[in-house]
Protein backbone atom coordinates (compact mmCIF):
# COMPACT_ATOMS: atom_id res chain seq x y z
CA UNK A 1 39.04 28.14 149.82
CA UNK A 2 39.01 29.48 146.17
CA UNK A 3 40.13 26.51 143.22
CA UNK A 4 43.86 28.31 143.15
CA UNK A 5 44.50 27.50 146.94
CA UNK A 6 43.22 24.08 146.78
CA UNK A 7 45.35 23.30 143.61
CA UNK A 8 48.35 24.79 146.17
CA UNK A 9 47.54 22.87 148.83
CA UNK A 10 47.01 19.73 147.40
CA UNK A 11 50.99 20.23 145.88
CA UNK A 12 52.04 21.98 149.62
CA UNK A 13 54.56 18.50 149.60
CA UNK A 14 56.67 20.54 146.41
CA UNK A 15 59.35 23.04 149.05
CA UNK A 16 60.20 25.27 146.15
CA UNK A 17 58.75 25.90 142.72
CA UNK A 18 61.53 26.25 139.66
CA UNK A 19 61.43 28.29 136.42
CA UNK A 20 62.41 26.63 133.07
CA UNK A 21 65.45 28.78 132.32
CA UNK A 22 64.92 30.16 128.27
CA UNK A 23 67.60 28.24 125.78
CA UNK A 24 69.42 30.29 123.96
CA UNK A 25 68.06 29.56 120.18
CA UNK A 26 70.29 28.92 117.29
CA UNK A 27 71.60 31.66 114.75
CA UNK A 28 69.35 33.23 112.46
CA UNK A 29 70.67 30.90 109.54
CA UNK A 30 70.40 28.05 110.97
CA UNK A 31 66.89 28.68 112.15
CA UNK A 32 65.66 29.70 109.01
CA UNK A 33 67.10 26.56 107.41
CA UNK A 34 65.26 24.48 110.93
CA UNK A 35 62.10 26.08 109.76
CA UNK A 36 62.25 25.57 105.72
CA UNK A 37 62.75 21.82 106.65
CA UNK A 38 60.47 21.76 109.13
CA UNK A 39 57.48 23.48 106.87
CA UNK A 40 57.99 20.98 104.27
CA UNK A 41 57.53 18.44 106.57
CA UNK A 42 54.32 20.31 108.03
CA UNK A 43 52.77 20.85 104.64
CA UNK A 44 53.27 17.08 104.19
CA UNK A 45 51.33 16.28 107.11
CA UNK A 46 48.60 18.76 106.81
CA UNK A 47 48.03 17.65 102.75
CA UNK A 48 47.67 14.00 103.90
CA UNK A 49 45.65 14.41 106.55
CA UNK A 50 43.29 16.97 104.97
CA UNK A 51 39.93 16.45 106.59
CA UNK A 52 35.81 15.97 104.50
CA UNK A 53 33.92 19.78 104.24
CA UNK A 54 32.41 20.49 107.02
CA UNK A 55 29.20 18.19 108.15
CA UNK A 56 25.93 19.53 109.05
CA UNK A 57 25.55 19.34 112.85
CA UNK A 58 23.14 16.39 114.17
CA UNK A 59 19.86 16.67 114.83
CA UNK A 60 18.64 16.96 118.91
CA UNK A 61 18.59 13.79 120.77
CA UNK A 62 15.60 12.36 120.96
CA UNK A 63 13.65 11.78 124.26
CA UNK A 64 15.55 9.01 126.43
CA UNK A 65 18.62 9.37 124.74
CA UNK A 66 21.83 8.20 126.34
CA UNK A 67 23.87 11.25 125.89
CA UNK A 68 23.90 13.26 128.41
CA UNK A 69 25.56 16.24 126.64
CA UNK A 70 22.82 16.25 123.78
CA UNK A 71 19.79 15.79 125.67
CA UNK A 72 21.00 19.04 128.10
CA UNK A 73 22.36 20.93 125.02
CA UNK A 74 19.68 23.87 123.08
CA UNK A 75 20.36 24.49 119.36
CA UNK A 76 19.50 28.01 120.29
CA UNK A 77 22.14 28.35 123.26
CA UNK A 78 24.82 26.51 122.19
CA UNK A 79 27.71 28.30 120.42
CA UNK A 80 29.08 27.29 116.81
CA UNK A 81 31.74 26.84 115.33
CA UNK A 82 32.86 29.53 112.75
CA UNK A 83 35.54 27.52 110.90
CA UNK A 84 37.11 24.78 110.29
CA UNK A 85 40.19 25.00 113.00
CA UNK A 86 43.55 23.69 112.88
CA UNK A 87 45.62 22.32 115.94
CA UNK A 88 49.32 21.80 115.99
CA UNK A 89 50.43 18.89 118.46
CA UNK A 90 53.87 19.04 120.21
CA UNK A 91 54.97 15.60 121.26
CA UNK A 92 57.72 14.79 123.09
CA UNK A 93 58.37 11.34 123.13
CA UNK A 94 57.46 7.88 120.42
CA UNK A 95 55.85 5.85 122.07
CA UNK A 96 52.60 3.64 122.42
CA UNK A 97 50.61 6.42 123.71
CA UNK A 98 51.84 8.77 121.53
CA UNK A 99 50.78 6.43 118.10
CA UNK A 100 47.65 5.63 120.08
CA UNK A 101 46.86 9.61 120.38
CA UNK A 102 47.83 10.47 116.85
CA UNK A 103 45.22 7.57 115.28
CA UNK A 104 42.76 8.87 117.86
CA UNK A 105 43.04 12.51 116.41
CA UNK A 106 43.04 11.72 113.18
CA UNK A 107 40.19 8.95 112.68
CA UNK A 108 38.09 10.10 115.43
CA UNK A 109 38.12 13.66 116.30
CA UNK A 110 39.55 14.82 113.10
CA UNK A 111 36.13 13.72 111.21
CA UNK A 112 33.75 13.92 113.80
CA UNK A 113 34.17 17.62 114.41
CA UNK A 114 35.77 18.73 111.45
CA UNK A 115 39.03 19.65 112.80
CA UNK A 116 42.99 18.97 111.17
CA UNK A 117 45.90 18.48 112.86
CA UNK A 118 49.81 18.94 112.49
CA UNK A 119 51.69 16.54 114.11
CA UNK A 120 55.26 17.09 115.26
CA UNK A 121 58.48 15.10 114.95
CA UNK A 122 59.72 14.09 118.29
CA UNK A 123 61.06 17.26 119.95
CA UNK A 124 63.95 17.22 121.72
CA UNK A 125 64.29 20.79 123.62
CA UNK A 126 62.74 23.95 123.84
CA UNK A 127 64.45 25.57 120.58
CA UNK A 128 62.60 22.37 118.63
CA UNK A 129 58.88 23.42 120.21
CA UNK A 130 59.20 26.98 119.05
CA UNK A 131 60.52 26.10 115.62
CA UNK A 132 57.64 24.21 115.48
CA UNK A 133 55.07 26.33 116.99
CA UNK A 134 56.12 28.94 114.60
CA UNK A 135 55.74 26.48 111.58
CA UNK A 136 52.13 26.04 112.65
CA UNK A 137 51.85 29.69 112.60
CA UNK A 138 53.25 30.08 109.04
CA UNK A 139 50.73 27.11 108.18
CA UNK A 140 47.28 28.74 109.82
CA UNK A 141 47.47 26.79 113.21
CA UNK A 142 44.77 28.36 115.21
CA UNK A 143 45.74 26.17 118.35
CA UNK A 144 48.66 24.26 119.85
CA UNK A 145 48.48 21.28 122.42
CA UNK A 146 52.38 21.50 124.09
CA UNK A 147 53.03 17.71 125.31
CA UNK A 148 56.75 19.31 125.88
CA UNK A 149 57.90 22.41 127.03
CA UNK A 150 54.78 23.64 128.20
CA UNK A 151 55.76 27.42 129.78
CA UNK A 152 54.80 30.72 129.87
CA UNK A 153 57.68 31.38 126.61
CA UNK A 154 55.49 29.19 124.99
CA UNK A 155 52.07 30.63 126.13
CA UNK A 156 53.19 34.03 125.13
CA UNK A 157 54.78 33.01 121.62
CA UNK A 158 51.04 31.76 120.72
CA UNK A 159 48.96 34.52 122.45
CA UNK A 160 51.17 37.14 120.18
CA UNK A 161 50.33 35.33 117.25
CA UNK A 162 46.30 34.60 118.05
CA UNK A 163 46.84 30.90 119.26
CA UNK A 164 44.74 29.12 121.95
CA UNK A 165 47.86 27.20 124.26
CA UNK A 166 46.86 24.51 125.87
CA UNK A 167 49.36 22.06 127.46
CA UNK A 168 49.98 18.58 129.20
CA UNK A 169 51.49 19.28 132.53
CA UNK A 170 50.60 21.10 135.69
CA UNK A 171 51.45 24.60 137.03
CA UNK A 172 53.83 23.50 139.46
CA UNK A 173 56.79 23.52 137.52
CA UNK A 174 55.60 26.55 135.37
CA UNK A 175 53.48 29.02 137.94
CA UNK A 176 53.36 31.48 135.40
CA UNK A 177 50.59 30.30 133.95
CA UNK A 178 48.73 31.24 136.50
CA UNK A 179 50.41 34.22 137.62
CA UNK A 180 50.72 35.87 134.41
CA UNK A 181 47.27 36.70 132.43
CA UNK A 182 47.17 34.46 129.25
CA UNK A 183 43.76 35.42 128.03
CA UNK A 184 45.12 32.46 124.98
CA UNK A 185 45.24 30.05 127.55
CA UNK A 186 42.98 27.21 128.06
CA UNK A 187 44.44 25.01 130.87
CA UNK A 188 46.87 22.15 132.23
CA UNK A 189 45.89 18.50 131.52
CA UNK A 190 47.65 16.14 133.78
CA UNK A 191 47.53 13.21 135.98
CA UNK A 192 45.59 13.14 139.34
CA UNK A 193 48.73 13.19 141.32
CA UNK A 194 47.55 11.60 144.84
CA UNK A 195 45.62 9.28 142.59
CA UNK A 196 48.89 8.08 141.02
CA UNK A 197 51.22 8.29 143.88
CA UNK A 198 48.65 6.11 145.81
CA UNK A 199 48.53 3.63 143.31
CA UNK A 200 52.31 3.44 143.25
CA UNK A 201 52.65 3.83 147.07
CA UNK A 202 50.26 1.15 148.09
CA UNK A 203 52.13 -1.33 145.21
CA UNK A 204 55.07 -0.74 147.53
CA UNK A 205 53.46 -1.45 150.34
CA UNK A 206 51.94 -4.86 149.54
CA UNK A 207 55.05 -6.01 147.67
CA UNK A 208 58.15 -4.76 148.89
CA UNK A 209 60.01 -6.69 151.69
CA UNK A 210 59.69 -5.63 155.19
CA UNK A 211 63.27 -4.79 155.14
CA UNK A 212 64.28 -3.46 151.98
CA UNK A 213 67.16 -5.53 151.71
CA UNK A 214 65.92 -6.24 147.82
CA UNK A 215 67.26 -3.18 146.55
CA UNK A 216 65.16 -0.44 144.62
CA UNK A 217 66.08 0.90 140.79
CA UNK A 218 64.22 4.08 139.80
CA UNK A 219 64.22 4.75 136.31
CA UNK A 220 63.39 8.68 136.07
CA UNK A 221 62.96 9.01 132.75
CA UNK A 222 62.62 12.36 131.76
CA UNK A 223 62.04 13.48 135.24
CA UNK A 224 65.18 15.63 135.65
CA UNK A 225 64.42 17.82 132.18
CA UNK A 226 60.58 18.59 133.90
CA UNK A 227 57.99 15.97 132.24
CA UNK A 228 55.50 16.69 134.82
CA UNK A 229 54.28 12.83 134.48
CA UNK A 230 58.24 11.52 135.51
CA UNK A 231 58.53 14.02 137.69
CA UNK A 232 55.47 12.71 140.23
CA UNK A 233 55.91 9.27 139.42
CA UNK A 234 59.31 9.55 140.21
CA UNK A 235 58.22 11.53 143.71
CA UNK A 236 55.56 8.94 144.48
CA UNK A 237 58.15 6.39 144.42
CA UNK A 238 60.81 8.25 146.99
CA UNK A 239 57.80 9.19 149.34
CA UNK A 240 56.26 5.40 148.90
CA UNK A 241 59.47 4.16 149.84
CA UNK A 242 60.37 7.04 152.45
CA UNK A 243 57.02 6.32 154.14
CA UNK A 244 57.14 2.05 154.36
CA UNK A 245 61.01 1.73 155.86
CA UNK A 246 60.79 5.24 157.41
CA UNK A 247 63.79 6.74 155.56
CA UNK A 248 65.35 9.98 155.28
CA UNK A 249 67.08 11.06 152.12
CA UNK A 250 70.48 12.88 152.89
CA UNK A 251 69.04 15.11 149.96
CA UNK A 252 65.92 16.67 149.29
CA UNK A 253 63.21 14.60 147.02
CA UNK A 254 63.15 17.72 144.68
CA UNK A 255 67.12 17.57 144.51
CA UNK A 256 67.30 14.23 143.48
CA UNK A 257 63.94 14.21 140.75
CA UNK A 258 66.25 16.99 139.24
CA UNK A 259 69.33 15.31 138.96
CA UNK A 260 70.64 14.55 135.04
CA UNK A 261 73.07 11.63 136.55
CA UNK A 262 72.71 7.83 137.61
CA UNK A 263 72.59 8.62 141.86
CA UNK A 264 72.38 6.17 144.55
CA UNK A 265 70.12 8.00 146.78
CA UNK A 266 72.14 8.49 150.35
CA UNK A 267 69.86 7.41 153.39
CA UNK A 268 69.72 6.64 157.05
CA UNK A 269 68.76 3.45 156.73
CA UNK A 270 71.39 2.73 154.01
CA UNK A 271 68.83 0.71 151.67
CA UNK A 272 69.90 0.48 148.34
CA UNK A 273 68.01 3.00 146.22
CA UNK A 274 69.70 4.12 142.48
CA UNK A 275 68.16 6.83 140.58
CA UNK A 276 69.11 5.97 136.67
CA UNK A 277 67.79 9.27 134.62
CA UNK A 278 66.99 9.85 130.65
CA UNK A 279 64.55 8.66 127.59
CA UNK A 280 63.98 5.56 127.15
CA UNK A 281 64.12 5.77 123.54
CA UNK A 282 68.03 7.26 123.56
CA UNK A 283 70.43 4.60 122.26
CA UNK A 284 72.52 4.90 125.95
CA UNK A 285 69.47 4.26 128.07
CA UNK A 286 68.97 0.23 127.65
CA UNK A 287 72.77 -0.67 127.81
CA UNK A 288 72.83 1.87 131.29
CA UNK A 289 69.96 -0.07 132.67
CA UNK A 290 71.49 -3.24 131.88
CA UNK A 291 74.89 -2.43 133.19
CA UNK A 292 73.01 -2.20 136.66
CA UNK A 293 70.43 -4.85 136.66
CA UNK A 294 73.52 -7.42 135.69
CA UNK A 295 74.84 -6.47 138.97
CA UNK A 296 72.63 -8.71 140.46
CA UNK A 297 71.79 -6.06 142.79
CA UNK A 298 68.26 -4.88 142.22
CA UNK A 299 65.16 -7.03 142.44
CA UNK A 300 62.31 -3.80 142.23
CA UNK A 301 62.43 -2.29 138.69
CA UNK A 302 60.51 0.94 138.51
CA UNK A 303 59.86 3.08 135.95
CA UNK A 304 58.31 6.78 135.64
CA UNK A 305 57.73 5.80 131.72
CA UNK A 306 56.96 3.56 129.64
CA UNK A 307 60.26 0.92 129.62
CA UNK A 308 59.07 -2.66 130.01
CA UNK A 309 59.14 -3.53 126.66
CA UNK A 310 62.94 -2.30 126.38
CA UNK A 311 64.43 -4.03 129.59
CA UNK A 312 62.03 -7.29 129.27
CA UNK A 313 65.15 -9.33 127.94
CA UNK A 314 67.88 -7.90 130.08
CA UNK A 315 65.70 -8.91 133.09
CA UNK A 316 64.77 -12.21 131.85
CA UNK A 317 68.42 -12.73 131.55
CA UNK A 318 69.88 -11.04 135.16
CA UNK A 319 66.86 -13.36 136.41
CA UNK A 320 67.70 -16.51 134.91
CA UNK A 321 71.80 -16.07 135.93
CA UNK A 322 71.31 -15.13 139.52
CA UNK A 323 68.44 -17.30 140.08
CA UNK A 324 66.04 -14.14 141.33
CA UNK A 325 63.04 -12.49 140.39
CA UNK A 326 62.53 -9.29 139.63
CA UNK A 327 59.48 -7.47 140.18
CA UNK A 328 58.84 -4.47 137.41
CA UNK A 329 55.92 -1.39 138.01
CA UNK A 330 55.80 0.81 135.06
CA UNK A 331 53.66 3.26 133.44
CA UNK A 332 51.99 2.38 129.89
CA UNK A 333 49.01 2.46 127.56
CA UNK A 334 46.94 0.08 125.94
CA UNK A 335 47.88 -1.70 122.91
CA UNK A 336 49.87 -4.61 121.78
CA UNK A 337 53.16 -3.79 123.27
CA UNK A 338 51.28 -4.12 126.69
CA UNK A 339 49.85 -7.29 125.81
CA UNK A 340 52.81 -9.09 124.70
CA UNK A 341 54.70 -7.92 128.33
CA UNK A 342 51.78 -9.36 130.68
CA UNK A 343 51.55 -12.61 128.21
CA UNK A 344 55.35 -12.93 128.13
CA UNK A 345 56.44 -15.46 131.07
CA UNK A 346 60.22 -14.92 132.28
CA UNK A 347 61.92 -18.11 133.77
CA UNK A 348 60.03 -18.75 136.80
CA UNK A 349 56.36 -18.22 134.95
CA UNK A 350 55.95 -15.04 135.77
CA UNK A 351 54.58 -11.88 133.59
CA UNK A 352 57.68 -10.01 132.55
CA UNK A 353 55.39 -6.77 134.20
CA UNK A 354 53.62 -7.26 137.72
CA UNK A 355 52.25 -3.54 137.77
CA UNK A 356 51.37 -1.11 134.77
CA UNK A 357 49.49 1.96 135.58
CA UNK A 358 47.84 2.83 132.50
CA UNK A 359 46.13 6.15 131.02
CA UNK A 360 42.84 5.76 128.91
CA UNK A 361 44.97 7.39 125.98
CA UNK A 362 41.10 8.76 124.34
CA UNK A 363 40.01 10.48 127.47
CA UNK A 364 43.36 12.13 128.42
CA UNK A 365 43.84 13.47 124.44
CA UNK A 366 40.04 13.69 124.64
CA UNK A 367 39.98 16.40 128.08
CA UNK A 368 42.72 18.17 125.83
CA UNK A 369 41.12 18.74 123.17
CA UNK A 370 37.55 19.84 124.82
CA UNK A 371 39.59 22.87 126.56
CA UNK A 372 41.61 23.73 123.31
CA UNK A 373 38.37 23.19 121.27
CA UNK A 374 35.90 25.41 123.57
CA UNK A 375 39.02 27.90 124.18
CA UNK A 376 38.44 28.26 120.32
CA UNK A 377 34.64 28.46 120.41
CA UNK A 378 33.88 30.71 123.39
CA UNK A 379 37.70 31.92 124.37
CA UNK A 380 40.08 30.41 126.99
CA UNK A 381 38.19 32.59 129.40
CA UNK A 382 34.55 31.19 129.61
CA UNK A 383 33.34 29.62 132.43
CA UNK A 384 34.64 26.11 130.64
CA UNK A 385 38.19 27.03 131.12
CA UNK A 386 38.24 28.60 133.64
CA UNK A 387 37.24 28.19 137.44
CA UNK A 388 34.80 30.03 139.63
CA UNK A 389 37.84 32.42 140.75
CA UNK A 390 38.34 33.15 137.08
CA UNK A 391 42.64 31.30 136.98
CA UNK A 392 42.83 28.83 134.37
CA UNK A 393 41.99 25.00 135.78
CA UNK A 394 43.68 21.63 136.53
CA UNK A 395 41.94 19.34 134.26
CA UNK A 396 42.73 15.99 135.49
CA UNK A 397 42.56 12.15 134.33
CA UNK A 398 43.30 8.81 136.43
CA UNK A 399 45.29 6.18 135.68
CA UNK A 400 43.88 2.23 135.58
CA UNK A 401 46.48 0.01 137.67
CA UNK A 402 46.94 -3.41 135.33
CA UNK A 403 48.52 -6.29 137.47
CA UNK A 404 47.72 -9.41 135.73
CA UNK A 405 47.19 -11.02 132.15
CA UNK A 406 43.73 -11.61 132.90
CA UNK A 407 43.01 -8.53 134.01
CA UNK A 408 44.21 -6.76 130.87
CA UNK A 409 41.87 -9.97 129.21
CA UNK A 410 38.92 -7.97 130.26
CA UNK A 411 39.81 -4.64 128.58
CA UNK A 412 40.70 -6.26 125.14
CA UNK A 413 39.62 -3.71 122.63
CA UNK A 414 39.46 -0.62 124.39
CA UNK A 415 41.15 2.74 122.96
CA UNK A 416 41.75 0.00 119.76
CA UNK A 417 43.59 2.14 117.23
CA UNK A 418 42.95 -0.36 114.91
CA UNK A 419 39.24 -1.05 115.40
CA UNK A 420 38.68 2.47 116.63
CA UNK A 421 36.35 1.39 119.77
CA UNK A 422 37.70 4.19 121.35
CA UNK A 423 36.77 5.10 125.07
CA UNK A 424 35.89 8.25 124.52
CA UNK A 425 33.57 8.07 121.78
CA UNK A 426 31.09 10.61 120.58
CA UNK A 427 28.30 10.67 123.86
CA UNK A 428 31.82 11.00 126.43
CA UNK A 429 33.61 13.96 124.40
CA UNK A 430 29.96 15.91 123.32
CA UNK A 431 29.84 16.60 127.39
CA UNK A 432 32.31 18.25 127.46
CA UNK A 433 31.82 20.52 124.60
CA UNK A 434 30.26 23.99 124.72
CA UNK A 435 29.03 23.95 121.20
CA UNK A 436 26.72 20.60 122.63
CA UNK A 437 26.18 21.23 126.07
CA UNK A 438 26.38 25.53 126.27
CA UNK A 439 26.04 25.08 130.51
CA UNK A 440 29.14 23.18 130.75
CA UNK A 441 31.91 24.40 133.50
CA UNK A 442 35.36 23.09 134.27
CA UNK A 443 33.97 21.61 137.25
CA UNK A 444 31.84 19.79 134.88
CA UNK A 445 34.76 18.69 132.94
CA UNK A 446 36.60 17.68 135.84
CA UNK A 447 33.86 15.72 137.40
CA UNK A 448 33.47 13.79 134.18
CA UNK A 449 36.90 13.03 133.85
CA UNK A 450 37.33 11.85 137.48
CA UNK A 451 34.33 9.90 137.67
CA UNK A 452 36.68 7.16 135.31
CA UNK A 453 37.74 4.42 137.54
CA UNK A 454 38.01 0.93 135.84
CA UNK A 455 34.69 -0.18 136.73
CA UNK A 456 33.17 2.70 135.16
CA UNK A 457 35.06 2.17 131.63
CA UNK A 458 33.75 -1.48 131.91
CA UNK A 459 30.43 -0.90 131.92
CA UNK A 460 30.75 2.19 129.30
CA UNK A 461 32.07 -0.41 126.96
CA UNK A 462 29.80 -3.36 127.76
C-alpha cells in the first residue's frame, strides 16, 4: 500500500471530500489601496526584524557527539544554502501559540540559519491571504507558510510567482494538493488525527456520566470555515460521544462540523448535545457562550480551540449559582495563560481546566519550517518532501494531554518565549535539515516528529 492510500485510509471515516469555493476579490481600487497599506506594514516588519550577515556554517561534530543530524551529515554531501531566504507567515488567529511561534521564528530560527520572516496581521478570509501573499511577492518572499486558507488557489498563486507553499492543514479538505502537480509544494503539517481524537475520546470515556444526562457544549471554533485543527477536534468529539452512549446523529458528522450556526445536534438517544460555532477572539463569541452556559444546562465544556481563558469567569459564575461543576477539555499551548487556568481554583477547588491537549509550539513551527526550508534548498520534490511514491507527505506532530497543575509543574520552562529554552533547539531541527543531514527522507522527518510523546520531551529537556 503506497503512502497516498494509507493517508486515504487512515481518513476513510471523512464520506465526502469538499472544495473551498474561490471568493470573489474586491475591485481593483480597493485592492490596490489593501495592498499599499498592507506593504507599508510589511516593510515595517521586514526592517525591524532584519536578520546578522550570514554566519559561517559550524564545524563537524566531533566523535560522540549528541546530534544525531551532525554526526550523519558530510560537508561534501550536504547541500547549501545559496542565499539568505525570506518566508512570509499567514496566520489566522492571535493567540498563545501564535505569539509563541512568532518569538520562536524570530529569536531562534531567524539567527540560527540566517533566515527573515514577514509576519501577517490576523487574516480573516481568503481575499486577506492573497493580498498578503502578493505583498510578500512585491517584498522578495521566496516562501510562504499558509496557517489559513491553505488550497490549491493558493499553491498556484506562489508556484506562478517562484514561491515554495507550504501549509498547516491536511489534504482532506483540499485534495488538490495532491491531485494537481505543485512542483512549489513542500507538504501539509498537521495534527496526528487518531492521536488527537484518542486523546479526546478516551477523556470522554473516563469522565463523562454513564448516561449523558450532564449535557455536552461543543465549541467549534473555526470548524465550519475549514481549520483543519477544529474541524477533527470537533469530529473526535461527535464520534467520542457517538461511540460511549451509542448515538446516532439525525445528521451526518460532516453536516454538522460545517454548520456556521449554534445547533443542538438531533439524536436517538435525545442527549443534550449543542454545537456553538466561530473565533474565539470575535467580540459575539464570549457573550454566545455565556448566554448558554447560564442556562444551567451544560456541565461538559469542550472546545476545538483555545477558549479557557475567555469563558473561565462565566463558568466560575454558572458554577457558583447553580451549585454544579463544570468540567472544561480544551486545546492550548504552553505559556502563562495556561498556567494561570490550571492554578486558578473555581468554587469547589477545582482547576478552572481539567483537560488541555497541548502542541509543542517549537516542533510543530519547527516540522514547518524543515519542509519549507529544504523545499528551498533541494526543491519541494526531493526525497525530503516527498514520499517513496513521489505525492507530497503528511508531516505530522502529537499533542501532550495536560490534566493537572502539577503536571504542567513538570514542564515549567519548555517552548519559554521568554527564556528561549525552546524544545526544538538546534540538535532536534539540524535532523531534519538536508543542508545537515543530506540522507534525510520524509519518513525520517515523520519518524522524528512522532517519536515526541511527553516522556520523550522530558528527558530531552532534563
Amino acid at each position: 500500500m503506497n503512502t497516498h492510500e494509507k493517508q486515504i485510509q487512515r481518513r476513510k471515516h471523512h464520506e465526502k471530500e469538499q472544495t473551498v469555493p474561490v471568493r470573489a476579490f474586491a475591485d481593483a481600487g480597493r485592492r490596490h489601496a489593501d495592498r499599499l497599506r498592507q506593504l507599508c506594514f510589511l516593510y515595517g516588519s521586514y526592517q525591524q526584524h532584519r536578520s546578522p550577515p550570514p554566519r559561517p556554517p559550524p564545524p563537524p561534530a566531533s566523535p560522540g557527539s549528541n546530534s544525531t543530524a551532525a554526526s550523519t551529515a558530510s560537508d561534501s554531501a550536504a547541500p547549501a544554502a545559496t542565499k539568505q531566504y525570506v518566508i512570509g507567515i499567514a496566520e489566522a488567529q492571535a493567540n498563545d501559540e501564535v505569539t509563541t511561534r512568532r518569538a520562536y521564528l524570530e529569536d531562534f530560527i531567524a539567527p540560527t540559519y540566517n533566515v527573515k520572516f514577514i509576519f501577517s496581521e490576523t487574516l480573516k478570509d481568503d481575499a486577506a491571504t492573497k493580498t498578503f501573499i502578493e505583498n510578500c511577492i512585491d517584498s522578495g518572499a521566496d516562501a510562504i507558510i499558509d496557517m489559513k486558507s491553505a488550497s490549491g488557489q493558493m499553491a498556484q498563486l506562489c508556484m506562478d510567482n517562484g514561491l515554495v507553499y507550504t501549509i498547516n492543514g491536511n489534504y482532506t479538505q483540499h485534495p488538490e494538493l495532491l491531485t494537481t502537480d505543485y512542483t512549489n509544494f513542500a507538504g501539509c503539517i498537521g495534527a496526528n488525527n487518531a492521536q488527537i481524537g484518542s486523546l479526546f475520546g478516551d477523556w470522554l470515556e473516563e469522565n463523562a456520566s454513564e448516561d449523558g444526562s450532564e449535557g455536552f457544549l461543543i465549541s467549534t471554533s473555526l470548524a465550519a470555515q475549514g481549520n483543519t485543527q477544529h474541524v477533527e477536534i470537533t469530529r473526535a468529539i461527535l464520534e467520542g460521544l457517538q461511540q460511549k452512549y451509542g448515538i446516532t446523529y439525525t445528521k451526518s458528522i460532516d453536516d454538522l462540523i460545517a454548520s456556521s450556526e449554534t445547533t443542538n445536534v438531533e439524536n436517538d438517544k435525545n442527549i443534550l448535545i449543542t454545537l456553538y460555532p466561530g473565533s474565539p477572539n470575535k467580540d459575539t463569541w464570549l457573550p454566545g457562550i455565556s448566554t448558554l452556559l447560564q442556562t444551567g444546562n451544560y456541565k461538559m465544556f469542550l472546545s476545538s480551540g483555545q477558549t479557557y481563558n475567555q469563558s473561565a469567569t462565566v463558568v466560575d459564575e454558572v458554577e457558583k449559582s447553580f451549585g454544579i461543576n463544570i468540567k472544561v477539555a480544551s486545546v492550548g499551548a504552553l505559556g502563562t495563560t495556561l498556567e494561570t487556568a490550571f492554578n486558578t481554583k473555581d468554587s469547589s477547588g477545582n482547576s478552572s481546566v481539567d483537560l488541555v491537549a497541548i502542541k509543542a509550539v517549537s516542533t510543530q513551527t519547527a516540522a514547518m519550517f524543515a519542509a519549507t526550508y529544504n523545499a528551498l534548498v533541494s526543491g519541494a520534490e526531493c526525497r525530503a518532501c516527498r514520499g517513496e511514491d513521489g505525492l507530497p507527505v503528511y508531516f505530522t506532530f502529537n499533542f501532550i494531554p495536560i490534566t493537572s497543575a502539577e503536571q504542567l509543574t513538570e514542564m515549567s520552562g519548555w517552548d519559554a518565549k521568554e527564556t528561549g529554552n525552546w524544545i526544538a533547539n538546534k540538535d532536534f531541527v539540524d535532523q531534519m535539515l538536508v543542508t545537515v543531514n543530506p540522507d534525510v527522507t520524509s519518513d525520517d522527518i515523520n519518524a522524528i516528529m512522532q517519536s515526541l510523546s511527553y516522556e520523550k520531551i522530558k528527558e530531552m529537556m532534563g
